[in-house]
N, C-alpha and C. Protein backbone atom coordinates (compact mmCIF):
# COMPACT_ATOMS: atom_id res chain seq x y z
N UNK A 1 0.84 -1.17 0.00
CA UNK A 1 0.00 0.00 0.00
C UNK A 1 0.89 1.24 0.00
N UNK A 2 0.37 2.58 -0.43
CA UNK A 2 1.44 3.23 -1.10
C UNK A 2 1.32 4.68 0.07
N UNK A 3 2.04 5.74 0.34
CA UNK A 3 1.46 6.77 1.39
C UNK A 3 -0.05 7.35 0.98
N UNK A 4 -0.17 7.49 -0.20
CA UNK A 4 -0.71 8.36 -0.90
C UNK A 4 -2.58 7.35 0.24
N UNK A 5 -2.42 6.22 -0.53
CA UNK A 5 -3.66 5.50 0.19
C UNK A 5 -4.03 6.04 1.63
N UNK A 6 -3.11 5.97 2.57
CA UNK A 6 -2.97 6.14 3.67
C UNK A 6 -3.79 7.11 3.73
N UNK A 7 -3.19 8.65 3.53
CA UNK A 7 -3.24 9.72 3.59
C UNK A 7 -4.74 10.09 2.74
N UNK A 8 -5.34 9.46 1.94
CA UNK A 8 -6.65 9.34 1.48
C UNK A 8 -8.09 8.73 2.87
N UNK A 9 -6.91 7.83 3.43
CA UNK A 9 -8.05 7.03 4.49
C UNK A 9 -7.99 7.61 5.46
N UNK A 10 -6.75 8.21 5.81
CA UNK A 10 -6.62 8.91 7.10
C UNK A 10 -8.03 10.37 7.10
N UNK A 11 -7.87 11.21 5.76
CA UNK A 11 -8.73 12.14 5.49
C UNK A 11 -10.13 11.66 6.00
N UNK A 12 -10.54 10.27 5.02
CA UNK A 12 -11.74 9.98 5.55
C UNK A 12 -12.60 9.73 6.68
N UNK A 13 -11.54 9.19 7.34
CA UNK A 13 -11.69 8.94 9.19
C UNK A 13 -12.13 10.38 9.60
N UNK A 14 -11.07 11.00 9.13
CA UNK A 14 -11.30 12.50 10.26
C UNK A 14 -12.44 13.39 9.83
N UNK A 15 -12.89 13.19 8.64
CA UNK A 15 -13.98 13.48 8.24
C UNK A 15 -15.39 12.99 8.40
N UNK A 16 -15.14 11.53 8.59
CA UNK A 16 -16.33 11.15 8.99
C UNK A 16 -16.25 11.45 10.60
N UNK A 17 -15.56 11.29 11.38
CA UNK A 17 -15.41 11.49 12.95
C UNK A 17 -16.39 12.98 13.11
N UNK A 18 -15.46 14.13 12.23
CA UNK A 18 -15.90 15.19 12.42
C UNK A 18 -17.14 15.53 12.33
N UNK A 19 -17.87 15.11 11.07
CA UNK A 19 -19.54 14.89 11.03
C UNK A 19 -20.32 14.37 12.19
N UNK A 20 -19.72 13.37 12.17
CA UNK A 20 -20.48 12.82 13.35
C UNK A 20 -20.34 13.63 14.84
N UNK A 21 -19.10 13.64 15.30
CA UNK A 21 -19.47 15.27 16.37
C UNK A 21 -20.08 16.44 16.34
N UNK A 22 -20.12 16.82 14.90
CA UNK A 22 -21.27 17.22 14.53
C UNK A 22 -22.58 17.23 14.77
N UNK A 23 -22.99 16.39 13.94
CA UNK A 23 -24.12 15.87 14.22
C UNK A 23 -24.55 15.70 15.59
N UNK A 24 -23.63 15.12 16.60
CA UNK A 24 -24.18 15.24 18.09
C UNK A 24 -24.30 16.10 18.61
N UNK A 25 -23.72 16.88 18.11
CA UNK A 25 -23.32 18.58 18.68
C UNK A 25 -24.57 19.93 18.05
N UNK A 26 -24.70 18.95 17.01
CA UNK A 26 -25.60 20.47 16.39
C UNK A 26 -26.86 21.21 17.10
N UNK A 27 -27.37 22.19 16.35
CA UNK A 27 -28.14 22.96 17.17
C UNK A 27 -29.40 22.63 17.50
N UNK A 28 -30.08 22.65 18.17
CA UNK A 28 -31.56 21.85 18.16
C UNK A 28 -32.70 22.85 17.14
N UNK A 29 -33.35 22.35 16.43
CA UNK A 29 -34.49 22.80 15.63
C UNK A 29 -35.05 23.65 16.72
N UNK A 30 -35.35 24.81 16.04
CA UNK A 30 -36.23 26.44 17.01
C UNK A 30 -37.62 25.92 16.94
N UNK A 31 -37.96 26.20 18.41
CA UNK A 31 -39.13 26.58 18.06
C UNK A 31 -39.78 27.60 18.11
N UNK A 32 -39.29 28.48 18.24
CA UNK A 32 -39.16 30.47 18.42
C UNK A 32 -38.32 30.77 17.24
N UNK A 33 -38.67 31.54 16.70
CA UNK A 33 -37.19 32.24 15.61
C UNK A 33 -36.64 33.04 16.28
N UNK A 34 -35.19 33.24 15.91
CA UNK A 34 -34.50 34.10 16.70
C UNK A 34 -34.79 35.36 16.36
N UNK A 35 -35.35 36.46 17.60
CA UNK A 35 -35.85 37.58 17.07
C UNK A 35 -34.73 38.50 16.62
N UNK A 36 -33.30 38.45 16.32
CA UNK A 36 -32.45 39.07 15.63
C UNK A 36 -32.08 38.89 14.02
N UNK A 37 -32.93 37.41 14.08
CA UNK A 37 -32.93 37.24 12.56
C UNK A 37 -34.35 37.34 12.04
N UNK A 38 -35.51 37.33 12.43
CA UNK A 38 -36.58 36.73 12.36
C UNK A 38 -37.48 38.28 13.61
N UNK A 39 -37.39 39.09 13.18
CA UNK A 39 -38.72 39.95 14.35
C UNK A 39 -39.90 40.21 13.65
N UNK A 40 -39.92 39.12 12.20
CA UNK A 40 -41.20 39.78 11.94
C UNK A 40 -41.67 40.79 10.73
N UNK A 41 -42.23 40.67 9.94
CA UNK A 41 -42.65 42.16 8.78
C UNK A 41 -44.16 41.82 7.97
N UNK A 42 -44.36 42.81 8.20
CA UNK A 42 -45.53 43.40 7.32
C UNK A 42 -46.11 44.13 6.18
N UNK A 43 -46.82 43.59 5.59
CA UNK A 43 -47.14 44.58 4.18
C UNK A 43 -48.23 45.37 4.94
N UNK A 44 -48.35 46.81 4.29
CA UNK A 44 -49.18 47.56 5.10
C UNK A 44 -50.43 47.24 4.18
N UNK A 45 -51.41 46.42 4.90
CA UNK A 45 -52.84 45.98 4.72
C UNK A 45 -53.64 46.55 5.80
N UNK A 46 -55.29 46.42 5.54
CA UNK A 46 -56.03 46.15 6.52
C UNK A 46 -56.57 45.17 6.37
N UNK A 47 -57.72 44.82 8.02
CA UNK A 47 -58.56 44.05 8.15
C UNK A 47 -58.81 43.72 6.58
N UNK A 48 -59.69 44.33 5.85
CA UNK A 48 -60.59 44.24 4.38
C UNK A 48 -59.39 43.83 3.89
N UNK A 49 -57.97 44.24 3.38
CA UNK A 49 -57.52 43.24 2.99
C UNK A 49 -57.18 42.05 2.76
N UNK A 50 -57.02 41.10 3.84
CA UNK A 50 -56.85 40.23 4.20
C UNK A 50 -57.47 39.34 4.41
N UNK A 51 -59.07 40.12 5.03
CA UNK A 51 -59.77 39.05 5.08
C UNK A 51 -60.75 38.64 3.47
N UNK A 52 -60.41 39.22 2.33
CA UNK A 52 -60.49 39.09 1.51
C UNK A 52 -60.49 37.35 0.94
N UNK A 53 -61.21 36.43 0.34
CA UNK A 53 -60.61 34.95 0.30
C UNK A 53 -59.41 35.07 -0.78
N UNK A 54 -59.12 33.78 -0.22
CA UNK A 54 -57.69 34.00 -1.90
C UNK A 54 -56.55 34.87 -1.30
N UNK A 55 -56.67 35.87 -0.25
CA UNK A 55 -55.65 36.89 -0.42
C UNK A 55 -54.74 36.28 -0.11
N UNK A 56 -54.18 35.21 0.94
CA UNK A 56 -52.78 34.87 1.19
C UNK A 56 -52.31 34.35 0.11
N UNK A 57 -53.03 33.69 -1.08
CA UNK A 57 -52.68 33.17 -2.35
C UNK A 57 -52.13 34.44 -3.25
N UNK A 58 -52.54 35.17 -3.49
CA UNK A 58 -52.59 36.38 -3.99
C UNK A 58 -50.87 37.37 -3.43
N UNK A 59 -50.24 36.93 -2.48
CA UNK A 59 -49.05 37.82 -2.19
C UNK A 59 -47.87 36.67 -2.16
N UNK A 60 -48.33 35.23 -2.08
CA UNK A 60 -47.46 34.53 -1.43
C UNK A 60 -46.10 34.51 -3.00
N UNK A 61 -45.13 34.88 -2.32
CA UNK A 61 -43.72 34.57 -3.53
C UNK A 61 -42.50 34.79 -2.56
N UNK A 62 -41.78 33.52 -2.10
CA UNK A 62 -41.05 33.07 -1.13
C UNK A 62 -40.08 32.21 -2.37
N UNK A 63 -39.16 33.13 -3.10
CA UNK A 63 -38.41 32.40 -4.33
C UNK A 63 -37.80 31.14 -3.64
N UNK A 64 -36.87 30.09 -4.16
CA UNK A 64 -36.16 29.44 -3.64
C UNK A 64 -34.95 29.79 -2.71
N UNK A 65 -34.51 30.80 -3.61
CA UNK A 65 -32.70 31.53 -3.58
C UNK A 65 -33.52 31.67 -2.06
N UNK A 66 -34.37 32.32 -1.75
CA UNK A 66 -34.53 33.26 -0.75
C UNK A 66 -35.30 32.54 0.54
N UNK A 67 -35.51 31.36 0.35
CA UNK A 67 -35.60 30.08 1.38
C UNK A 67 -34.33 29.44 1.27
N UNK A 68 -33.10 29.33 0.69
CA UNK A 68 -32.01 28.55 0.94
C UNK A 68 -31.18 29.87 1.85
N UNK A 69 -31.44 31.41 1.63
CA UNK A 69 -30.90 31.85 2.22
C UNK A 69 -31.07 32.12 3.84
N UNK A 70 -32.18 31.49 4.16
CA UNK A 70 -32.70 31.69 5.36
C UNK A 70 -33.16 30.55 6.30
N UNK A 71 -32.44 28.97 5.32
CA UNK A 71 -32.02 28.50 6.07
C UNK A 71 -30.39 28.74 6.17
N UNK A 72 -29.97 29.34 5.33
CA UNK A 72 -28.09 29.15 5.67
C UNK A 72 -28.00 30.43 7.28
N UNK A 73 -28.95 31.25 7.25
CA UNK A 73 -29.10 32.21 8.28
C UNK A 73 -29.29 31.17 9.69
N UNK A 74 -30.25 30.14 9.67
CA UNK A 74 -30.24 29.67 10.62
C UNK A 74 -29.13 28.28 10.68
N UNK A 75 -28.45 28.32 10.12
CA UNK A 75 -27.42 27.24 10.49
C UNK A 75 -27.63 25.88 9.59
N UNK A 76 -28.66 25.87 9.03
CA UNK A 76 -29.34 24.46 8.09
C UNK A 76 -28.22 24.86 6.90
N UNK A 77 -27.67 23.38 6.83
CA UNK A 77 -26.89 23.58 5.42
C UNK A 77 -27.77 22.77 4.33
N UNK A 78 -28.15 21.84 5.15
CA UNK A 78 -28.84 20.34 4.20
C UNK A 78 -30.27 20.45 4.97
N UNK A 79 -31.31 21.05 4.56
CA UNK A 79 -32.39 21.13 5.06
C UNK A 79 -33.40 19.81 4.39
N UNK A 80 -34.25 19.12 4.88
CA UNK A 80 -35.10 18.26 4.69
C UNK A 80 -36.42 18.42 4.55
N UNK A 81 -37.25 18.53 2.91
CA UNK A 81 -38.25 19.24 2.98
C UNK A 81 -39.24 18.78 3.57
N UNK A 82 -39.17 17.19 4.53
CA UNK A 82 -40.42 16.69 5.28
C UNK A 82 -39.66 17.05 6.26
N UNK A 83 -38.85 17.63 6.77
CA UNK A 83 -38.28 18.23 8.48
C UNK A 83 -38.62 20.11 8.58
N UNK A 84 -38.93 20.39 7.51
CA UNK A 84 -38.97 22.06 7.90
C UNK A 84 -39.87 21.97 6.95
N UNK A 85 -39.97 23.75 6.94
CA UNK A 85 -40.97 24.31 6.22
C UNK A 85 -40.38 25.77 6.21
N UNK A 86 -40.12 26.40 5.45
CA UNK A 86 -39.88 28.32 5.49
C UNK A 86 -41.05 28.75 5.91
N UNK A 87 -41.49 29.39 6.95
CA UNK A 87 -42.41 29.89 7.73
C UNK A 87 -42.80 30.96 8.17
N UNK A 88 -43.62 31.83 7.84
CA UNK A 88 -44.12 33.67 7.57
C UNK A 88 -44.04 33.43 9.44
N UNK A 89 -43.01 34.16 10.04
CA UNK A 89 -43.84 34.32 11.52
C UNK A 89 -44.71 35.08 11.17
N UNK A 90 -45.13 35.94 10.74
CA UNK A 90 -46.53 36.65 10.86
C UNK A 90 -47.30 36.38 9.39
N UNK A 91 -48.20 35.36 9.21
CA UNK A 91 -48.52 34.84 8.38
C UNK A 91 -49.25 35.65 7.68
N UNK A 92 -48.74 35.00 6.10
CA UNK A 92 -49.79 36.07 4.90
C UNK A 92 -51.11 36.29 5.39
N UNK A 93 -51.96 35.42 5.96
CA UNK A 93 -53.63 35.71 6.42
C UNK A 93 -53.83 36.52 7.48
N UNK A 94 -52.52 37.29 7.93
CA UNK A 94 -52.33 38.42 8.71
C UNK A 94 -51.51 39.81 8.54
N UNK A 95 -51.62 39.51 6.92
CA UNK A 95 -50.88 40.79 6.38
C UNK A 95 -48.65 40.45 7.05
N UNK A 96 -48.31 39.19 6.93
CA UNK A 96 -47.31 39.19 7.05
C UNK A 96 -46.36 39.20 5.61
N UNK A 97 -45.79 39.34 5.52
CA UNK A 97 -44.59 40.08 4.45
C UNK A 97 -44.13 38.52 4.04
N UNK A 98 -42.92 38.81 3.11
CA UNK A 98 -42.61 37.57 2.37
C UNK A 98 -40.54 37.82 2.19
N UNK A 99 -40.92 38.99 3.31
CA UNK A 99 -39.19 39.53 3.12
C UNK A 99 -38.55 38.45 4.33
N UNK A 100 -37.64 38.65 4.45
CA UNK A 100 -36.53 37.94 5.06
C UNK A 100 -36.34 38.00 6.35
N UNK A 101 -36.76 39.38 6.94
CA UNK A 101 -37.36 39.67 8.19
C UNK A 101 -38.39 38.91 9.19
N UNK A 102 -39.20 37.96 7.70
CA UNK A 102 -40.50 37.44 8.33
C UNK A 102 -40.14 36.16 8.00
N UNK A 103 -39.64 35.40 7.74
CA UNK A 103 -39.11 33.79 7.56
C UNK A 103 -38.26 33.28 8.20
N UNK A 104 -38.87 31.99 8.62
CA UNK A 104 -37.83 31.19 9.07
C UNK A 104 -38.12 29.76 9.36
N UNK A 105 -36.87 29.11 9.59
CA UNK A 105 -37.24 27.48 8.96
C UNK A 105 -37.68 26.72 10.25
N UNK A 106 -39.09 26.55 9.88
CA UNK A 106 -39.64 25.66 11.34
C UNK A 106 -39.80 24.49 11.37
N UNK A 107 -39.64 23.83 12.45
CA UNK A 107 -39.21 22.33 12.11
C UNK A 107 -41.38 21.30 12.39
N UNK A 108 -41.38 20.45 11.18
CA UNK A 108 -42.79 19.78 11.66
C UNK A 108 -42.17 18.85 13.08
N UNK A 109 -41.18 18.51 13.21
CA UNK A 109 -41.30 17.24 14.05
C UNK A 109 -41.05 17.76 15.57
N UNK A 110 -40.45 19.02 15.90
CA UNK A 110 -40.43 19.67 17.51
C UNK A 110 -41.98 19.20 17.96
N UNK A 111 -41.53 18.46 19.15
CA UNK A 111 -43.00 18.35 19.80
C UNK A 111 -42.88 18.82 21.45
N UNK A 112 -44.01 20.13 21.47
CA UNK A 112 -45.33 19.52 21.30
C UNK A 112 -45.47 20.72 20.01
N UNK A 113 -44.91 21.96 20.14
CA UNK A 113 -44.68 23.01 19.24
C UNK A 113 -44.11 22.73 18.34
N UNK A 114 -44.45 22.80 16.93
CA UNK A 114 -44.25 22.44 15.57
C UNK A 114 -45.08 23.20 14.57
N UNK A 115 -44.52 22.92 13.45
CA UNK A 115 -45.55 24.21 12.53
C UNK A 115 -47.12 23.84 11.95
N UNK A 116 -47.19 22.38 12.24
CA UNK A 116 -48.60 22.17 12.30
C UNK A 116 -49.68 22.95 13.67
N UNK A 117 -49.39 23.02 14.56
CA UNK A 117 -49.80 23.42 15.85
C UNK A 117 -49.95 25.27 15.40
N UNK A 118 -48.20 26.06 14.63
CA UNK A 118 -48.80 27.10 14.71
C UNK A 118 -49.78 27.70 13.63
N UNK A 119 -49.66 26.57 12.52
CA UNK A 119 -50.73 26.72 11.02
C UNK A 119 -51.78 26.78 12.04
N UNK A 120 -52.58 26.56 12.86
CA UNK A 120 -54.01 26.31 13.52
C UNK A 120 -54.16 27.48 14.03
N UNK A 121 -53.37 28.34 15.05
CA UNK A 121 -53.21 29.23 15.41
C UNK A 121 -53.45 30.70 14.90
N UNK A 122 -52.80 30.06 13.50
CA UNK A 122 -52.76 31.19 11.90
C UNK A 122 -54.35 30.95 11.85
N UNK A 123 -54.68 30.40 11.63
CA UNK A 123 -56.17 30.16 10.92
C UNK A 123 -57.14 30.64 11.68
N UNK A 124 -57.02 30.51 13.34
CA UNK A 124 -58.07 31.19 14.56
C UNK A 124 -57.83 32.40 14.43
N UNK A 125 -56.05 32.63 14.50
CA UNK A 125 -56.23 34.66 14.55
C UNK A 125 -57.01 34.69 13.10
N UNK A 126 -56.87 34.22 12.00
CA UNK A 126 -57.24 35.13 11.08
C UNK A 126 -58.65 34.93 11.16
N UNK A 127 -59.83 34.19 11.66
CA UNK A 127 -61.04 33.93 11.65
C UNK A 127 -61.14 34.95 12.74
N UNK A 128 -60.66 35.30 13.73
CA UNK A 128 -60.78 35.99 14.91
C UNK A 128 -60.63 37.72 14.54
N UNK A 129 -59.98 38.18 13.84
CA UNK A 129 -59.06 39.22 13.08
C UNK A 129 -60.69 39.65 12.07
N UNK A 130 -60.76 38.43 11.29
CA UNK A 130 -62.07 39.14 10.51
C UNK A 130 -62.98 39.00 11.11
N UNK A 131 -63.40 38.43 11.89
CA UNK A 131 -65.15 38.46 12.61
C UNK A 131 -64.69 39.36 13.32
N UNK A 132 -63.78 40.46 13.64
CA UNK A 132 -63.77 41.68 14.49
C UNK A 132 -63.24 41.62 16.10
N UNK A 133 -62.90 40.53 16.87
CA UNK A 133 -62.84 39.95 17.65
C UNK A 133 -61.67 40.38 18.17
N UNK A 134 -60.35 40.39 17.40
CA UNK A 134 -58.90 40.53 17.67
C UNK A 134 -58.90 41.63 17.09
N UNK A 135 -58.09 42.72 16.73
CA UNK A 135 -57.80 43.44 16.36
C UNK A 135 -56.09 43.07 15.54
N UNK A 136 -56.28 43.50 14.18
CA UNK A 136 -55.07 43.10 13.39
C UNK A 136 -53.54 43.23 13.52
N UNK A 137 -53.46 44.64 14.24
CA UNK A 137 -52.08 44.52 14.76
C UNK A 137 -51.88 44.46 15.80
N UNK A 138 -52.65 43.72 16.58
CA UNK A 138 -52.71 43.09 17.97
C UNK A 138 -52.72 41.31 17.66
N UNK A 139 -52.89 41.10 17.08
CA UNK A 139 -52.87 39.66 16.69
C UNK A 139 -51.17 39.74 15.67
N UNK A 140 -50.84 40.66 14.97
CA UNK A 140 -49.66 40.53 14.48
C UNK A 140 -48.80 40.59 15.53
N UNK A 141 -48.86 41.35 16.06
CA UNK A 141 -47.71 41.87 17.29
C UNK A 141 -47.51 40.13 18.35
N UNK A 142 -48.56 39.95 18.99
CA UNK A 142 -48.87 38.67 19.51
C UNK A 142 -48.12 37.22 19.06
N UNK A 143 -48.18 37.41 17.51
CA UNK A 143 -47.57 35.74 16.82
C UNK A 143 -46.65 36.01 16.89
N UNK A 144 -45.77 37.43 16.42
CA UNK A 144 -44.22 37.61 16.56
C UNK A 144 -43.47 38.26 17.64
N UNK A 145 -44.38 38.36 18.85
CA UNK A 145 -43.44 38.08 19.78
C UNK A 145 -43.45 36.91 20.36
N UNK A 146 -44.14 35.84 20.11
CA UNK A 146 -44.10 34.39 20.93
C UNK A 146 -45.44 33.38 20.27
N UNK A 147 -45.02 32.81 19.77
CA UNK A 147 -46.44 32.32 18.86
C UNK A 147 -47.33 31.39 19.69
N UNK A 148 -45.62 30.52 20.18
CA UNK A 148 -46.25 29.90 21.46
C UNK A 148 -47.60 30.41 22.55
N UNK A 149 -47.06 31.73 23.34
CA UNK A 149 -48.20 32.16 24.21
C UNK A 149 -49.35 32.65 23.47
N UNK A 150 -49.20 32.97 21.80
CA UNK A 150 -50.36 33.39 21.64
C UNK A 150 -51.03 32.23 21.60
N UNK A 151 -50.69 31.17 21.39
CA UNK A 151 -51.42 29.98 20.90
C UNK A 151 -52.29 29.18 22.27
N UNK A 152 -51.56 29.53 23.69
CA UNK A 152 -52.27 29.62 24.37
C UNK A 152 -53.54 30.70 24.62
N UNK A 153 -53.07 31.47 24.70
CA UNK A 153 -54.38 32.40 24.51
C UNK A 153 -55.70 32.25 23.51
N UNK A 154 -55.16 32.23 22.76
CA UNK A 154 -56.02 32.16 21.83
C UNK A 154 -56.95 30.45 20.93
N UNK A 155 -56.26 30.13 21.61
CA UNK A 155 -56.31 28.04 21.30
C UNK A 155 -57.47 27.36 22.51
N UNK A 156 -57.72 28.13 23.50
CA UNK A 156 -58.21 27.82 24.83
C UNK A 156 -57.73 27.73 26.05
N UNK A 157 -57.39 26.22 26.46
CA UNK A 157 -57.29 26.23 27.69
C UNK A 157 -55.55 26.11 28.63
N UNK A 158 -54.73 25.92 26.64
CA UNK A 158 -53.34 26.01 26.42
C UNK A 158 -52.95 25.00 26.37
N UNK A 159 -53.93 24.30 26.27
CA UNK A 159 -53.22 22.69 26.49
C UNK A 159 -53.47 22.00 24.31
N UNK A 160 -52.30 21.66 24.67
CA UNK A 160 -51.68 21.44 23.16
C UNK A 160 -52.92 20.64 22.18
N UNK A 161 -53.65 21.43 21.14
CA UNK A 161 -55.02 20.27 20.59
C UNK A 161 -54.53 19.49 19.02
């Protein structure tokens, strides 16, 4: 066997070693976005906008470039499209924006908080928002400072459904 082999296998060892500390080491999936990357943005709408049908269809354009860049913001190099989702903290059916300010990669499998739990959340403020109930930038303000507590509040009794 010749150095050259060696020095090929040796690479591989330390490379696979390194992954794998990695991997044990890495960061845990958010279930909050970090509010230094992530506080949140808005298109200036009202109520009548929004609660318009169709309207979140109507703004949604989240290019690719601009979901790979926001997972490389949160540390995801190799993102898994059944493990995340690019995620409006303040969702289009609440007049949330599609800039970079307002995305970020939420994981489905965090339990008990996951982005199925806060899609439900999205859907009460915005039923709540148009029947007059919430008020719109009181329900925006609410998801992006903690989606979590709004989801108690606003979900019932806080206990995870």
């Amino acid at each position: 066997m010749n150095k050259r082999f060696f020095q090929s296998a040796y690479l591989c060892l330390c490379l696979y070693f390194f992954s794998l500390s990695f991997s044990l080491f890495a960061i845990e999936d958010p279930i909050l976005p970090d509010p230094k990357l992530t506080p949140g943005d808005t298109f200036d709408v009202t109520k009548e906008d929004i609660c318009v049908p169709g309207y979140a269809k109507l703004v949604r354009d989240v290019p690719y470039a601009l979901k790979r860049k926001v997972y490389l913001r949160y540390g995801i190099i190799h993102p898994d499209k059944h493990h995340y989702e690019i995620d409006h903290l303040i969702p289009l059916g609440l007049g949330g924006s599609n800039s970079i300010k307002n995305l970020w990669p939420q994981s489905y499998r965090t339990y008990p908080w996951n982005a199925y739990l806060k899609d439900k959340l999205e859907y009460r403020l915005h039923q709540l928002v148009c029947a007059g109930i919430v008020d719109l930038k009181e329900a925006q303000k609410e998801i992006a400072t903690n989606w979590i507590e709004a989801y108690k509040k606003y979900m019932g009794d806080g206990k995870v459904k």
